[in-house]
Protein backbone atom coordinates (compact mmCIF):
# COMPACT_ATOMS: atom_id res chain seq x y z
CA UNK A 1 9.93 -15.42 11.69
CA UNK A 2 11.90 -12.47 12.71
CA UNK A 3 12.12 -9.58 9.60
CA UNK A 4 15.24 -8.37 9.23
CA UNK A 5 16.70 -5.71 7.06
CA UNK A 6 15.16 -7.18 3.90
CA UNK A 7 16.10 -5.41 0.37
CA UNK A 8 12.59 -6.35 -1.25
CA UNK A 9 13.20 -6.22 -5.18
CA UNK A 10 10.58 -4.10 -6.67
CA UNK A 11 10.95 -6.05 -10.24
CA UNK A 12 6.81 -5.66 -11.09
CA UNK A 13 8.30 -1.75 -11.12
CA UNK A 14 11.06 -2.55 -13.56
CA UNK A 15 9.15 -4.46 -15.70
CA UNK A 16 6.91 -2.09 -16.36
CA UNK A 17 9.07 0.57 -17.01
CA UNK A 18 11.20 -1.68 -19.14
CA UNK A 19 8.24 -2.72 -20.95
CA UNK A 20 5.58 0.06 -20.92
CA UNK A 21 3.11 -2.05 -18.39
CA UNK A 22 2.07 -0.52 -15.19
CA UNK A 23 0.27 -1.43 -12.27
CA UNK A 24 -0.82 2.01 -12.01
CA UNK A 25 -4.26 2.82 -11.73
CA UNK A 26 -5.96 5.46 -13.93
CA UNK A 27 -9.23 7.80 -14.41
CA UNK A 28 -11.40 9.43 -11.85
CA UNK A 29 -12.09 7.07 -8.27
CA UNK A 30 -15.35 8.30 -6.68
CA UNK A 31 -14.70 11.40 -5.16
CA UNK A 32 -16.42 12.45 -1.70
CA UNK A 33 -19.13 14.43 -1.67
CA UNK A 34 -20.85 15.33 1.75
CA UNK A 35 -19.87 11.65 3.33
CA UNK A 36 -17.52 11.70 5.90
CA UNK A 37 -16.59 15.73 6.63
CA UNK A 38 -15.33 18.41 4.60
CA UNK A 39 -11.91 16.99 4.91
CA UNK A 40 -12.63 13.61 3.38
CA UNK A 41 -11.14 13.97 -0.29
CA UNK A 42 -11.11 10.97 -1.60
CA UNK A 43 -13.16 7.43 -1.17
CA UNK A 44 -13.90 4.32 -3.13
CA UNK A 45 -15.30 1.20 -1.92
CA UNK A 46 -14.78 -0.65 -5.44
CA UNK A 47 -18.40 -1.59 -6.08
CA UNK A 48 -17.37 0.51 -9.29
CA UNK A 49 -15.14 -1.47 -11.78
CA UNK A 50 -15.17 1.66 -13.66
CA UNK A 51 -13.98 4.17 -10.97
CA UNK A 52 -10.67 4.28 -11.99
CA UNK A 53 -8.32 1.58 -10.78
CA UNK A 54 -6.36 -0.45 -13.22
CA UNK A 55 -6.64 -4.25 -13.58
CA UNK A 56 -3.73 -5.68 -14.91
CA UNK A 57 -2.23 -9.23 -14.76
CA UNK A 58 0.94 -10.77 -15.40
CA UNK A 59 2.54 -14.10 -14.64
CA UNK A 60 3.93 -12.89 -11.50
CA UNK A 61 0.77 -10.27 -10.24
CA UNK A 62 -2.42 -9.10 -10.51
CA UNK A 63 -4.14 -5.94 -9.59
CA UNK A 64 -7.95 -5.77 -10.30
CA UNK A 65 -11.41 -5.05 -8.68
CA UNK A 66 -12.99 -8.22 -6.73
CA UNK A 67 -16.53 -8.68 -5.98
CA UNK A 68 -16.55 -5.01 -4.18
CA UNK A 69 -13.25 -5.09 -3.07
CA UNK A 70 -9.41 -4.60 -4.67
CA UNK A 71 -7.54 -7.93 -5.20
CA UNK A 72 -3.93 -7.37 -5.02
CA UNK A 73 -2.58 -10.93 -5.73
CA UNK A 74 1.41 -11.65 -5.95
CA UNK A 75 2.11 -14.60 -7.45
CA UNK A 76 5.66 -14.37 -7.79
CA UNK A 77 8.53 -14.44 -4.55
CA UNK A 78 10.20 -11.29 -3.44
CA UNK A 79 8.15 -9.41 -5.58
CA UNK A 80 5.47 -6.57 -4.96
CA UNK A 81 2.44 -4.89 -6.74
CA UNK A 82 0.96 -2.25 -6.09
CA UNK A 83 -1.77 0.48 -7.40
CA UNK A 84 -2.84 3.70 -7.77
CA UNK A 85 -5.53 6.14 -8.32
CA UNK A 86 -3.91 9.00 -10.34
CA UNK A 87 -6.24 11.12 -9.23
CA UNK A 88 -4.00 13.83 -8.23
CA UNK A 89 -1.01 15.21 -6.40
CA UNK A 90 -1.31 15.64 -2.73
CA UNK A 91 1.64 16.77 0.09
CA UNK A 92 0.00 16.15 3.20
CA UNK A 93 -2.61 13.08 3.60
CA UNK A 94 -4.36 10.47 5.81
CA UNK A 95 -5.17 7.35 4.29
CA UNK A 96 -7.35 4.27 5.66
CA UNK A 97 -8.26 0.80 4.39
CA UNK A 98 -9.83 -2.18 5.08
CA UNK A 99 -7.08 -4.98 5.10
CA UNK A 100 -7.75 -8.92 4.58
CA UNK A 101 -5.57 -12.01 3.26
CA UNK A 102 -8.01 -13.98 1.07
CA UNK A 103 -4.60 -16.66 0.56
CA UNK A 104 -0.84 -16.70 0.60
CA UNK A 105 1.24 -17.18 3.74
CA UNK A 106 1.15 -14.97 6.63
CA UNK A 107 4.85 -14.10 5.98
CA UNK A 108 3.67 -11.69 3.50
CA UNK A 109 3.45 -7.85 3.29
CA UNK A 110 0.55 -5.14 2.46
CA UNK A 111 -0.60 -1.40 3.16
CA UNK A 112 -1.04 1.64 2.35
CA UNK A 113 1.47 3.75 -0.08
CA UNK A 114 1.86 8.08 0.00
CA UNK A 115 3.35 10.54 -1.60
CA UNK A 116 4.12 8.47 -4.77
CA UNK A 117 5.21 10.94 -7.67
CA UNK A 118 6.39 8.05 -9.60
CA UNK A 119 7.03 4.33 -9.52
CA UNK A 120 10.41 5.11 -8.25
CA UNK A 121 9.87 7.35 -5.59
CA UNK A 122 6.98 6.91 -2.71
CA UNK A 123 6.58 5.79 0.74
CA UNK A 124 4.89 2.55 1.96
CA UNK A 125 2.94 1.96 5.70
CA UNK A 126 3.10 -1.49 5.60
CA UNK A 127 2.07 -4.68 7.84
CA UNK A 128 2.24 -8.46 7.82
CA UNK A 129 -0.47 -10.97 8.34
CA UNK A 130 2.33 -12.41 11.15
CA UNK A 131 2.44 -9.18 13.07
CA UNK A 132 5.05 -7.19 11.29
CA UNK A 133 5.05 -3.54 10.74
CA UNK A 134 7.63 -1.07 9.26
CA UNK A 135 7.97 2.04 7.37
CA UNK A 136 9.75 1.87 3.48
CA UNK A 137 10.77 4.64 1.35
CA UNK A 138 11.70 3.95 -2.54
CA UNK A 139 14.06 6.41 -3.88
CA UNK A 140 15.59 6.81 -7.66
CA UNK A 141 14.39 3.62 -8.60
CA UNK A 142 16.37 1.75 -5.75
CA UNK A 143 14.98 -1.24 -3.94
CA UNK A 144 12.81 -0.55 -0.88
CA UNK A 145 14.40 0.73 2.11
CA UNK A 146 13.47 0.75 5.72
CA UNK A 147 13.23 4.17 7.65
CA UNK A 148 14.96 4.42 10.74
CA UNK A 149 15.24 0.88 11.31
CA UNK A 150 17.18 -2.57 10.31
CA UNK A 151 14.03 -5.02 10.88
CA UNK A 152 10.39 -4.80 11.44
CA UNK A 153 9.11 -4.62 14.71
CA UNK A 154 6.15 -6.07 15.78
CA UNK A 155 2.66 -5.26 17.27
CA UNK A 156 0.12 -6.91 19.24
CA UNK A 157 -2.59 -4.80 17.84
CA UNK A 158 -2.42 -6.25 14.01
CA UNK A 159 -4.59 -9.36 13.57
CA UNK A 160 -2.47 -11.86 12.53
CA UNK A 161 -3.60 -15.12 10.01
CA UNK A 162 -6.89 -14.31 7.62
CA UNK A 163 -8.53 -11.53 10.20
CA UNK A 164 -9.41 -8.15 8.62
CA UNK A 165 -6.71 -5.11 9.69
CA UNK A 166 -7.79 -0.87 9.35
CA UNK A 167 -4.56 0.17 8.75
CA UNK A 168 -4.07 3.90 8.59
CA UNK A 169 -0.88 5.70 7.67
CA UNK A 170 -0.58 9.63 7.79
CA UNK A 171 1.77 11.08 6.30
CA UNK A 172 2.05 15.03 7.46
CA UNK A 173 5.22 17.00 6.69
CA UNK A 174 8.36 15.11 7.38
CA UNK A 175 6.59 12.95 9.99
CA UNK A 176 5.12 9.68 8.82
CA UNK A 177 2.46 7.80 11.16
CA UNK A 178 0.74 4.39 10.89
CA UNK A 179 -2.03 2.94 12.81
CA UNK A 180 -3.92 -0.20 12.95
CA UNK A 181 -6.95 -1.05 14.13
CA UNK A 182 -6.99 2.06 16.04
CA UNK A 183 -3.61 1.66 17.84
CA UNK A 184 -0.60 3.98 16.60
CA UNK A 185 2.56 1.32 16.21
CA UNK A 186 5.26 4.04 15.27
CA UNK A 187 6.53 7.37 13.91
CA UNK A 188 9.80 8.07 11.66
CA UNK A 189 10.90 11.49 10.37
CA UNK A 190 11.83 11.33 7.03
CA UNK A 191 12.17 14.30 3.70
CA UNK A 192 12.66 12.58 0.99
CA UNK A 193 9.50 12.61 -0.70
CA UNK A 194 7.64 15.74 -0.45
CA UNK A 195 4.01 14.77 -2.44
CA UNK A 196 2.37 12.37 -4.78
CA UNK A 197 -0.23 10.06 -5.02
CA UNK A 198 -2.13 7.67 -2.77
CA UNK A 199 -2.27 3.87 -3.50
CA UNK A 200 -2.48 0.40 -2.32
CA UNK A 201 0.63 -2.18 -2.24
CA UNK A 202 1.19 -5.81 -1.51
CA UNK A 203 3.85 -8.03 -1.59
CA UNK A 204 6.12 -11.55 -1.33
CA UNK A 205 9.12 -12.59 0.59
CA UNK A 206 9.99 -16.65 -0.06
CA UNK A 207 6.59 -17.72 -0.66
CA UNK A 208 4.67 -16.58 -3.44
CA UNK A 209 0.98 -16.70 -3.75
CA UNK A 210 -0.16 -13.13 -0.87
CA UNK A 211 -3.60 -12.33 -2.01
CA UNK A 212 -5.37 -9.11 -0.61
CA UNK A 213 -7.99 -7.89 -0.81
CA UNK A 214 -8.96 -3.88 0.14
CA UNK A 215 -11.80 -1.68 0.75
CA UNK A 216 -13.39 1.18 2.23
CA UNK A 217 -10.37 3.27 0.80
CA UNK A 218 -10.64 7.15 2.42
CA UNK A 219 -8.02 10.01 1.82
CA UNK A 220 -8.28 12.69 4.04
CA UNK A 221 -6.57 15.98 3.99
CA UNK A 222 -5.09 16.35 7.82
C-alpha cells in the first residue's frame, strides 16, 4: 500500500514527557577503539546488556537488548519508539545498522535517527519492510514530518518481508543521505536541526505488533 503524507503521532514521546518515562537510552555504549579506522566513533553490537541502552516497557512499546541484538517492539498503532545512546553530542555523522523484522506486518516503519538534541527535535532515515523509504524531521514537539516530499517513495534495493536491511543514513551539514544495502535511495537538504545524538527508531501505522531487531550499530565521523 501506497504511503502517503502520513502525520505519525509520536505519543510514546508525550508520554514520557508527561510522565517522566523515556525511551531514551543512557550510560557509556562501547566505544571504538582501533576496529574499524580512526573515524569509527562509536559501535555496539549489544552482546553487552550493560553498555548503555535503556530497556523500558510499556503497554504500547518496548525497547530492550535481545539475545545480542536491540528489540524495538511497538505494540501499539500509529505509535513509535525509539532509543538512544546519550553518549554525546555530535553535528556531522554516519550511522549504519543491521535491520530485521522478527514480527509485525510489513506495513511498518524502522531506521536510523540523527541529530536528536531532544525528544522533540531529531531527524529519522527510515524504511519499511514493504519497500518504503522517506526522510522525517520532528520539530518543537510536533508530529513527524516528511522532508521534501508528500509520500514515501519506494526502492527496489530494500528487502522487503523478514530479510535483514544495512541501512545507512549520513547526515553531513544541511544534506541528509540514506542508503541501504549499499544503494543510495535519496538526498533532501534540510537546517533545522544542527546536532544531537544518534539512535535507533521503529514504528506502527494501522497494525500494531512491528518488532525489530538491530545490530552491528557504527557511528562514524564523515
Amino acid at each position: 500500500m501506497r504511503k502517503g503524507y502520513l502525520v505519525l503521532l509520536t505519543a510514546l514521546a508525550l508520554a514520557a514527557l508527561a510522565c517522566g518515562f523515556s525511551f531514551g537510552g543512557g550510560g557509556d555504549p562501547t566505544e571504538a577503539g582501533g576496529n574499524g579506522g580512526a573515524n569509527v566513533i562509536l559501535q555496539d553490537d549489544f552482546s553487552d546488556t550493560g553498555s548503555g541502552w535503556d530497556r523500558a516497557t510499556s503497554d504500547e512499546a518496548q525497547t530492550d537488548y535481545q539475545n545480542g541484538q536491540y528489540r524495538i517492539l511497538v505494540n501499539a498503532e500509529a505509535y513509535s519508539a525509539w532509543a538512544n545512546p546519550n553518549l554525546s553530542s555530535y553535528s556531522d555523522t554516519r550511522v549504519e545498522v543491521d535491520a530485521t523484522k522478527a514480527g509485525g506486518d510489513d506495513d511498518n516503519e524502522f531506521g536510523v535517527i540523527c541529530r536528536h538534541s531532544d525528544v522533540e527535535n531529531y531527524y529519522v532515515g527510515m524504511i519499511s519492510s514493504d519497500g518504503f523509504y522517506g526522510f522525517f524531521s520532528r520539530v518543537g514537539g510536533g508530529d513527524l514530518q516528511l522532508i521534501a516530499a508528500e509520500s514515501m517513495d519506494t526502492s527496489s534495493a530494500i528487502n522487503q518481508g523478514s530479510a535483514t536491511n544495512h541501512i545507512r543514513f549520513d547526515c553531513v551539514g544541511s544534506t541528509l543521505t540514506l542508503y541501504v544495502n549499499d544503494t543510495m535511495l535519496g538526498s533532501v537538504t534540510d537546517s533545522t536541526h544542527t546536532s544531537g545524538d544518534v539512535g535507533l527508531y521503529a514504528g506502527t501505522y494501522d497494525i500494531g505488533g512491528t518488532d525489530i531487531l538491530f545490530d552491528k550499530f557504527v557511528v562514524y565521523q564523515p
